[in-house]
Every structure is written in structure tokens, then in C-alpha cells.
PDB file of N, CA and C in Angstrom:
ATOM      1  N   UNK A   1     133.221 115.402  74.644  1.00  0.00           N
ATOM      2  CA  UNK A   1     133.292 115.101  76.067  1.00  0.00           C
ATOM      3  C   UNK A   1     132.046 114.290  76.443  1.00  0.00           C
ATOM      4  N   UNK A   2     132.579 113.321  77.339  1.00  0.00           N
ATOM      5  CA  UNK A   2     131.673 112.364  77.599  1.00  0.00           C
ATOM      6  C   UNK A   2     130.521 112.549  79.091  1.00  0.00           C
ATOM      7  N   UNK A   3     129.310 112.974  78.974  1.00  0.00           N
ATOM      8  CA  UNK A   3     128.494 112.830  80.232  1.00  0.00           C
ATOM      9  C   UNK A   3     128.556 112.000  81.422  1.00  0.00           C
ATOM     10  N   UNK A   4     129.093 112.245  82.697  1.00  0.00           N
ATOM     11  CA  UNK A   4     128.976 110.966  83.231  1.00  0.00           C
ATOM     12  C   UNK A   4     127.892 111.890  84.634  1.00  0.00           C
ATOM     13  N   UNK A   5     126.826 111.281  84.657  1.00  0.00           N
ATOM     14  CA  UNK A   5     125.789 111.484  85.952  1.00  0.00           C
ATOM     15  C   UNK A   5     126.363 110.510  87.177  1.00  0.00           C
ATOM     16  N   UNK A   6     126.651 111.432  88.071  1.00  0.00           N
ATOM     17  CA  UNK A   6     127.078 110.777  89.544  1.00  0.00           C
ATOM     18  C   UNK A   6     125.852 110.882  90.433  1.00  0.00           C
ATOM     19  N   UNK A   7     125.218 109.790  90.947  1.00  0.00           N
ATOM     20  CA  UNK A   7     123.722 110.181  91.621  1.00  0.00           C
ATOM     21  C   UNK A   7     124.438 110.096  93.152  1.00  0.00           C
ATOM     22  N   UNK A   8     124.241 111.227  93.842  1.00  0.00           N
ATOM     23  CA  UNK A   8     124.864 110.887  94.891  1.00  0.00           C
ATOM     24  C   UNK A   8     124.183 112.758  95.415  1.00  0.00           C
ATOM     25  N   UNK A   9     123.574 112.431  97.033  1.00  0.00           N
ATOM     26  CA  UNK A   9     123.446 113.493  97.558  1.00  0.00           C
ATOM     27  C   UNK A   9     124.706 114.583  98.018  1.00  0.00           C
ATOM     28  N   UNK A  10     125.694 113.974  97.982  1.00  0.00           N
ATOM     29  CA  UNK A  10     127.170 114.527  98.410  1.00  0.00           C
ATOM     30  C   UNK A  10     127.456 115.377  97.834  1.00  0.00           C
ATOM     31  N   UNK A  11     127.575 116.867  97.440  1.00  0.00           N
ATOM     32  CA  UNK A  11     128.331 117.211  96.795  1.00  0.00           C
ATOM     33  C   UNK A  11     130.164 117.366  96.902  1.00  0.00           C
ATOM     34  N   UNK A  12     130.626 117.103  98.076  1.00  0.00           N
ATOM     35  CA  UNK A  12     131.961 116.562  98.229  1.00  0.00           C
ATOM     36  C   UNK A  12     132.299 115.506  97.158  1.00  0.00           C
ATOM     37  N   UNK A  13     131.567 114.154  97.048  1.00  0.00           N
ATOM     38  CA  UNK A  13     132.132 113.494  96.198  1.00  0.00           C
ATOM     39  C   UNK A  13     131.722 113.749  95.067  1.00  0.00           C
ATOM     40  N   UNK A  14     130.833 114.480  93.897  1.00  0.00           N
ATOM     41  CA  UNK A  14     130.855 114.955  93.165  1.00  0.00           C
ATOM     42  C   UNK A  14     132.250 115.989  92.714  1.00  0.00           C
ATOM     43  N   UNK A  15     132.646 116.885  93.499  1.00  0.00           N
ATOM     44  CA  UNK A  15     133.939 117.833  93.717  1.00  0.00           C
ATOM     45  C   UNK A  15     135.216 116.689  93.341  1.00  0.00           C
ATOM     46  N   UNK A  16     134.821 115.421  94.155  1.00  0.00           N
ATOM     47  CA  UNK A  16     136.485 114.695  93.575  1.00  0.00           C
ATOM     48  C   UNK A  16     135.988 113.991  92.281  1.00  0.00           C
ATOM     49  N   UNK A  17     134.964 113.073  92.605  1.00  0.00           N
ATOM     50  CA  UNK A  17     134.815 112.789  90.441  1.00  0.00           C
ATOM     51  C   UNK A  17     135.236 113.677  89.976  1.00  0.00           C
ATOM     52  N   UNK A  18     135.006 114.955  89.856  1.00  0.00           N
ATOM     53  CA  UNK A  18     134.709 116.032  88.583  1.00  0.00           C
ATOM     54  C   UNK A  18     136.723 116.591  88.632  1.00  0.00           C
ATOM     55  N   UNK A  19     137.377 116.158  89.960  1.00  0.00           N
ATOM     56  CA  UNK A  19     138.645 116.212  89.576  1.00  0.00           C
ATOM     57  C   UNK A  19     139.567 115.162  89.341  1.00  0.00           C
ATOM     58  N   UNK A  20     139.057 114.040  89.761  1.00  0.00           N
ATOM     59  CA  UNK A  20     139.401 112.226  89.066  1.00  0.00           C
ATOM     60  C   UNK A  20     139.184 112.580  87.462  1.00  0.00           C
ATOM     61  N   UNK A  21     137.912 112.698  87.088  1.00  0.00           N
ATOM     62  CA  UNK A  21     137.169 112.434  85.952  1.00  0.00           C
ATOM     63  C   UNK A  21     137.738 113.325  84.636  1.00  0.00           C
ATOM     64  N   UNK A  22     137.403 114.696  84.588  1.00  0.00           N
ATOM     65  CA  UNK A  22     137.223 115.398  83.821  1.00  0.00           C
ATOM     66  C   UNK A  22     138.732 115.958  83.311  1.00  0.00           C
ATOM     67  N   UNK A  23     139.924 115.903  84.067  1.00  0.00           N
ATOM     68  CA  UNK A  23     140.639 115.278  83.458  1.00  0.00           C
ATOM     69  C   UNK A  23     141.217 114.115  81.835  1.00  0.00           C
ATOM     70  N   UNK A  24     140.271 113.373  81.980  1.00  0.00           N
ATOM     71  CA  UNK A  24     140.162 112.052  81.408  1.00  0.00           C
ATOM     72  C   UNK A  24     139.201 112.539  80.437  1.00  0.00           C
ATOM     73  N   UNK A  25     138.445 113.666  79.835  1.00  0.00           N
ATOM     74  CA  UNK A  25     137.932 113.987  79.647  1.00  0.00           C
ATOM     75  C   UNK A  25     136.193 113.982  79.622  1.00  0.00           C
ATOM     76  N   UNK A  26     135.288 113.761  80.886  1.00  0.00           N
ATOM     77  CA  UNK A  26     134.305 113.336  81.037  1.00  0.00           C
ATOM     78  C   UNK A  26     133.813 114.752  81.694  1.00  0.00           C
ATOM     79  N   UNK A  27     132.573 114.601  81.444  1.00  0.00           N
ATOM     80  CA  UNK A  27     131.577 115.738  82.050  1.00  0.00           C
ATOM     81  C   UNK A  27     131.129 116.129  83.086  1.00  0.00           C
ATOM     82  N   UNK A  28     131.518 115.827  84.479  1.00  0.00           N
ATOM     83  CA  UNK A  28     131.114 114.615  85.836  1.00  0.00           C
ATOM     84  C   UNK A  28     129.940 115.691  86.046  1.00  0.00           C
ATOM     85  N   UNK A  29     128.187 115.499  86.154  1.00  0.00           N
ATOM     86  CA  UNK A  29     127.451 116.166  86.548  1.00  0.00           C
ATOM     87  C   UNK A  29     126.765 115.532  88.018  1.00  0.00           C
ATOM     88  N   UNK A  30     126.069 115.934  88.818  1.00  0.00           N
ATOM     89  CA  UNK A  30     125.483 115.680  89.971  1.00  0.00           C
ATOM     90  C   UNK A  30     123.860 115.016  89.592  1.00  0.00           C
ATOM     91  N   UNK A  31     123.101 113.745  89.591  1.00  0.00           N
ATOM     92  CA  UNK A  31     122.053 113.585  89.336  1.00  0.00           C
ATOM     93  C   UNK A  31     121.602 113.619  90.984  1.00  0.00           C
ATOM     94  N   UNK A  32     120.431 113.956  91.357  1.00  0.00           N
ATOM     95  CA  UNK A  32     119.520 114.305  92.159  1.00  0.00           C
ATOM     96  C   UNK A  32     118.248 114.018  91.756  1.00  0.00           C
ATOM     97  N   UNK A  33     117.247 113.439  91.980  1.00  0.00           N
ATOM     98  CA  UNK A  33     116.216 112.651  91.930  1.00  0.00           C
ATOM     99  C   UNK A  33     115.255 113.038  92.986  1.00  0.00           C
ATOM    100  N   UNK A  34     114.086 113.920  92.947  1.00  0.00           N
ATOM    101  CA  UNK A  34     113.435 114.856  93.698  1.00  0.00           C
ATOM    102  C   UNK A  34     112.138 113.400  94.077  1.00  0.00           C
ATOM    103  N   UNK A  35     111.484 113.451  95.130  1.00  0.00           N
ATOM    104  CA  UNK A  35     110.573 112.495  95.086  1.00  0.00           C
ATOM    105  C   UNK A  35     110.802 110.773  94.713  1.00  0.00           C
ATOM    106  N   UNK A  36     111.617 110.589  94.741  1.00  0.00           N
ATOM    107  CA  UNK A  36     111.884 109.294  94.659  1.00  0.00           C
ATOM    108  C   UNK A  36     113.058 108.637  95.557  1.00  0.00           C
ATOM    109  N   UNK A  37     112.172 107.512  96.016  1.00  0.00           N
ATOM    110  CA  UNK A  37     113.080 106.868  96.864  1.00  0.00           C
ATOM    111  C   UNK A  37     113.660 105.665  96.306  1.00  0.00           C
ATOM    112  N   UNK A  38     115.536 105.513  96.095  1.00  0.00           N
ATOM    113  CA  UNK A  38     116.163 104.172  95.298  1.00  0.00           C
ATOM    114  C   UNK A  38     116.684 103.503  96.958  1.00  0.00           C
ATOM    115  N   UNK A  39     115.823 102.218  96.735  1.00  0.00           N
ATOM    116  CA  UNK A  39     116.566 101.563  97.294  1.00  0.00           C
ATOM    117  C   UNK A  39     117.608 100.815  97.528  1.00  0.00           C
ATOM    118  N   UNK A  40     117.743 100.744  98.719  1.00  0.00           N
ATOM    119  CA  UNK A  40     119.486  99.961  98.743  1.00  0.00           C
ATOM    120  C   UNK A  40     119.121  98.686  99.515  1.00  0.00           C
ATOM    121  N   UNK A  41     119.932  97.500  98.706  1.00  0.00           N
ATOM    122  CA  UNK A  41     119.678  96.516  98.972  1.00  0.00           C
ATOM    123  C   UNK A  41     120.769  96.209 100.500  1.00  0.00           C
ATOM    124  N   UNK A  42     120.527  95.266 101.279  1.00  0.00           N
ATOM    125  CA  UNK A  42     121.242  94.968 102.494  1.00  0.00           C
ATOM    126  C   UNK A  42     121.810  93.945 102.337  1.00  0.00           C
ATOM    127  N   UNK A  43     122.818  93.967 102.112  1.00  0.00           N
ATOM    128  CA  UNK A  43     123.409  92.232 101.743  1.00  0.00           C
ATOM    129  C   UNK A  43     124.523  92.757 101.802  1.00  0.00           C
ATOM    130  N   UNK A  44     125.678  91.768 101.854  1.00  0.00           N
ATOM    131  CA  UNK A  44     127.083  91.848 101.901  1.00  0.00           C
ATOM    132  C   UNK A  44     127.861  92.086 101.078  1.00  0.00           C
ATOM    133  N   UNK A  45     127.337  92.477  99.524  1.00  0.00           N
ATOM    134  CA  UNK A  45     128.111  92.174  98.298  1.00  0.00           C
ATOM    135  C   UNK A  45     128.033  93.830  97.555  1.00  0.00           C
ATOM    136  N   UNK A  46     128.958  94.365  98.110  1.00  0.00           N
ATOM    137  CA  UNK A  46     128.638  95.703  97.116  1.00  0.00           C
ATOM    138  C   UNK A  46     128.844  96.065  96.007  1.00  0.00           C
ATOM    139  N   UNK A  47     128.945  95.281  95.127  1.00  0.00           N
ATOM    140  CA  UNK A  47     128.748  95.171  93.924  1.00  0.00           C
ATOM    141  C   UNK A  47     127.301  95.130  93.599  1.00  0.00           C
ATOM    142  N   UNK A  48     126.458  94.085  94.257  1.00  0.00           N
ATOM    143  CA  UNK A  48     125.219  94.212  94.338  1.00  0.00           C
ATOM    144  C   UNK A  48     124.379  95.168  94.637  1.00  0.00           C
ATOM    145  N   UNK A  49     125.142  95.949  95.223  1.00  0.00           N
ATOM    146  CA  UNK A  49     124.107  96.874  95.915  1.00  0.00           C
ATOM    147  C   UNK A  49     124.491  98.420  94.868  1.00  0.00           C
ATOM    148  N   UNK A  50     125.511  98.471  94.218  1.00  0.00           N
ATOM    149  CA  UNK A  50     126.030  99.286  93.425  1.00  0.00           C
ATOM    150  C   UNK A  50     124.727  99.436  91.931  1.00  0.00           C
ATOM    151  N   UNK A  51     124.755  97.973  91.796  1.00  0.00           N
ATOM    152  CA  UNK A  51     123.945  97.630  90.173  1.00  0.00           C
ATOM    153  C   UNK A  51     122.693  97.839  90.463  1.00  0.00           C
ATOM    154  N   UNK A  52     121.978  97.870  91.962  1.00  0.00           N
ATOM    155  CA  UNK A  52     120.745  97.747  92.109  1.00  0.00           C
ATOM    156  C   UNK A  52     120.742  99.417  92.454  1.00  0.00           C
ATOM    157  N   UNK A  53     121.459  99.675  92.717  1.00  0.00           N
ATOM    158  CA  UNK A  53     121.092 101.453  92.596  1.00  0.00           C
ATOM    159  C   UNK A  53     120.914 102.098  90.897  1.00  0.00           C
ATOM    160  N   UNK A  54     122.089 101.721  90.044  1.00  0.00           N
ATOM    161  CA  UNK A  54     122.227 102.112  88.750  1.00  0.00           C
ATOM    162  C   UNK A  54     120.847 101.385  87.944  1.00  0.00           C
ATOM    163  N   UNK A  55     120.617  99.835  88.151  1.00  0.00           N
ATOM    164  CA  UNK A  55     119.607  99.528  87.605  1.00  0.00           C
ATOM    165  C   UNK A  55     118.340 100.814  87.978  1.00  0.00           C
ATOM    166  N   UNK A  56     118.050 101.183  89.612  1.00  0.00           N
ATOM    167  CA  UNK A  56     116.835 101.700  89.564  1.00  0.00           C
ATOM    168  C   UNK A  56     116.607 103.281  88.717  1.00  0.00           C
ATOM    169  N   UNK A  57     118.400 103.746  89.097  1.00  0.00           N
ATOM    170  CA  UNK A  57     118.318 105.464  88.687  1.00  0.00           C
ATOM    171  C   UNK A  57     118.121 105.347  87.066  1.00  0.00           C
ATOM    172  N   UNK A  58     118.932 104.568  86.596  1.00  0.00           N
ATOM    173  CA  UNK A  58     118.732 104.335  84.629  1.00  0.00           C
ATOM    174  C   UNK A  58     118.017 105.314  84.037  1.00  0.00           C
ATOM    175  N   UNK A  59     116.739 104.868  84.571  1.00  0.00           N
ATOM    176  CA  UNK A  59     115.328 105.582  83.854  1.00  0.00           C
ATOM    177  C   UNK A  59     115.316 106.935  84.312  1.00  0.00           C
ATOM    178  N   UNK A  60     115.940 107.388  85.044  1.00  0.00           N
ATOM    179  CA  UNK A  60     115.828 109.306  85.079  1.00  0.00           C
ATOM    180  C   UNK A  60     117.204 109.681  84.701  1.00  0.00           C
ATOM    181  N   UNK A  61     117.676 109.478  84.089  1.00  0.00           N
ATOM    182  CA  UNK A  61     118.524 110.089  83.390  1.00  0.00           C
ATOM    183  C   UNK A  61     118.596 110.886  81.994  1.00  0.00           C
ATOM    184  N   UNK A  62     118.914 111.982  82.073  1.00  0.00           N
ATOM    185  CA  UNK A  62     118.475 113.228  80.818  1.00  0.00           C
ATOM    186  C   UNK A  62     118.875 112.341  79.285  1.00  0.00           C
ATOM    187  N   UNK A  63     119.724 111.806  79.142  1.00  0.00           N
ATOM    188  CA  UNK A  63     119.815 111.034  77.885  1.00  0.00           C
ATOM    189  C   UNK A  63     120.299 110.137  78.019  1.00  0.00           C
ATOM    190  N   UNK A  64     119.502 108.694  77.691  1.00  0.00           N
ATOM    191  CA  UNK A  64     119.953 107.583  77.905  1.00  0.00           C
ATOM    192  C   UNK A  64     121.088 106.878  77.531  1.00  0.00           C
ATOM    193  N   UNK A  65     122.055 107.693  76.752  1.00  0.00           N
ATOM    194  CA  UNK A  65     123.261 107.643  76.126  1.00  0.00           C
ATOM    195  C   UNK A  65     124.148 107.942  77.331  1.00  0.00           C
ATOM    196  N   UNK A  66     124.279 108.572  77.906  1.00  0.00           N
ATOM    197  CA  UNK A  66     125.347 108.932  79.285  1.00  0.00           C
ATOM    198  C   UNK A  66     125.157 108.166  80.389  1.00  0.00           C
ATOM    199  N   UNK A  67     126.324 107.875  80.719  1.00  0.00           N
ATOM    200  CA  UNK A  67     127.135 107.322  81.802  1.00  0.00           C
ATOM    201  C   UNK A  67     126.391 107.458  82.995  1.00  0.00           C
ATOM    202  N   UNK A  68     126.327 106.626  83.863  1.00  0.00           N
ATOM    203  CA  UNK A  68     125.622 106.889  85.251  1.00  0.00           C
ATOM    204  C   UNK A  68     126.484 105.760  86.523  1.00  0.00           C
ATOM    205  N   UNK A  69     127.167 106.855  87.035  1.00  0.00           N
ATOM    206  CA  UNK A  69     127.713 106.503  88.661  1.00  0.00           C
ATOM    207  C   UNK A  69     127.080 106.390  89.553  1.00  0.00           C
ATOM    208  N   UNK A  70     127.336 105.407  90.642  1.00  0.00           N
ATOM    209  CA  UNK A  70     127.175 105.419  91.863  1.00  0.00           C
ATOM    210  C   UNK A  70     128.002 104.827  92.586  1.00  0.00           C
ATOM    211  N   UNK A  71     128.385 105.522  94.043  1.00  0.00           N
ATOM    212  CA  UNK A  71     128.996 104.784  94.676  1.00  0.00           C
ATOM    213  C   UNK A  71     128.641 104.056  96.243  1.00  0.00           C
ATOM    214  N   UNK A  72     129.247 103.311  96.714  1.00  0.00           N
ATOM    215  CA  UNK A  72     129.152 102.681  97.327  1.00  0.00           C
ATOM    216  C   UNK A  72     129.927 102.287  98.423  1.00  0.00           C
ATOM    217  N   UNK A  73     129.808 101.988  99.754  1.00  0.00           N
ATOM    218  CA  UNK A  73     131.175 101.449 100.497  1.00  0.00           C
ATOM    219  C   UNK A  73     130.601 101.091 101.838  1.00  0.00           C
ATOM    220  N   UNK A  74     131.346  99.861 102.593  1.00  0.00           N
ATOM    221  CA  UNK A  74     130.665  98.853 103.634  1.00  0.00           C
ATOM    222  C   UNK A  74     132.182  98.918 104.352  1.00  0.00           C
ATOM    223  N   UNK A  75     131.946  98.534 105.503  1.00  0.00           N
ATOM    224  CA  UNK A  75     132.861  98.060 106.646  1.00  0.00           C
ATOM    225  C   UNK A  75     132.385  96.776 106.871  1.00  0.00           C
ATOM    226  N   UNK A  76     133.489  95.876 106.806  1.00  0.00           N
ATOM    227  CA  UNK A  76     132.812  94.424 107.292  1.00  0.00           C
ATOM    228  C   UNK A  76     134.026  94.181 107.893  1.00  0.00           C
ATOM    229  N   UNK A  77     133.549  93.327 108.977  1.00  0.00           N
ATOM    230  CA  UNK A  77     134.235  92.880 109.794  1.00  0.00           C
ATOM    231  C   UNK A  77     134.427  91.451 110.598  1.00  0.00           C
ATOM    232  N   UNK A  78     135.127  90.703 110.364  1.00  0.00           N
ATOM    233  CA  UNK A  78     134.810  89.698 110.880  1.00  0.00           C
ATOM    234  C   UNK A  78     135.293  89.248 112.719  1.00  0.00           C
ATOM    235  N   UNK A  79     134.307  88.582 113.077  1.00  0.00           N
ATOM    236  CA  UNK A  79     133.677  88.344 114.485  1.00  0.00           C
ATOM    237  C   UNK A  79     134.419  86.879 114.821  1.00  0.00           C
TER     238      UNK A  79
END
């Protein structure tokens, strides 16, 4: 079974990964990051802002071999 770290203060969406996921057979755990602040970039492209979270969390993750989620989501609207 495969590790996947979801960094996310939510534990609601942790609860649906871990019933999306583990299924499929994956591990879905909750990463939490005490003292550190990841920033989120402000721009329109959430894709961007997805990779710049995963780029920063990377490095605290228990084994650099496992999977690391984050999610993301914008309302845009045009004017």
C-alpha cells in the first residue's frame, strides 16, 4: 500500500481522500506542519498555486518516497 500525505488543515477532506483513495489502495494520511508557514501564491492559475504548495511541503515529508497532496480551488468570475 501506497503512502499518500494530504497537507491540508481540514480534516473533512482528509475523511473523503481516505474514502476516494484507499479504496484504490493508498494510505491517505493527514500532513500538518507545526511552525511553518507555506505560502500561497495569488495568481489566477491553480495549477500554479497547487505546485507551489507541493514544491514548498516536499521537504517535510516522513519519507521522501511517498506521495504528497494538496488541494486547491478558486471562483473566478468574469466581469
Amino acid at each position: 500500500m501506497r503512502t499518500v500525505w494530504f497537507m491540508t488543515g481540514n480534516s473533512g477532506k482528509v475523511r473523503e481522500a481516505k474514502h476516494a483513495l484507499e479504496p484504490l489502495g493508498f494510505d491517505v494520511r493527514q500532513l500538518l506542519i507545526d511552525g511553518v508557514e507555506i505560502s500561497e501564491p495569488q495568481c489566477d492559475d491553480l495549477e500554479d498555486v497547487a505546485r507551489s504548495k507541493l514544491e514548498q511541503a516536499q521537504q517535510y515529508l516522513p519519507n521522501p518516497s511517498d506521495a504528497l497532496m494538496v488541494e486547491d480551488a478558486g471562483l473566478f468570475v468574469d466581469a
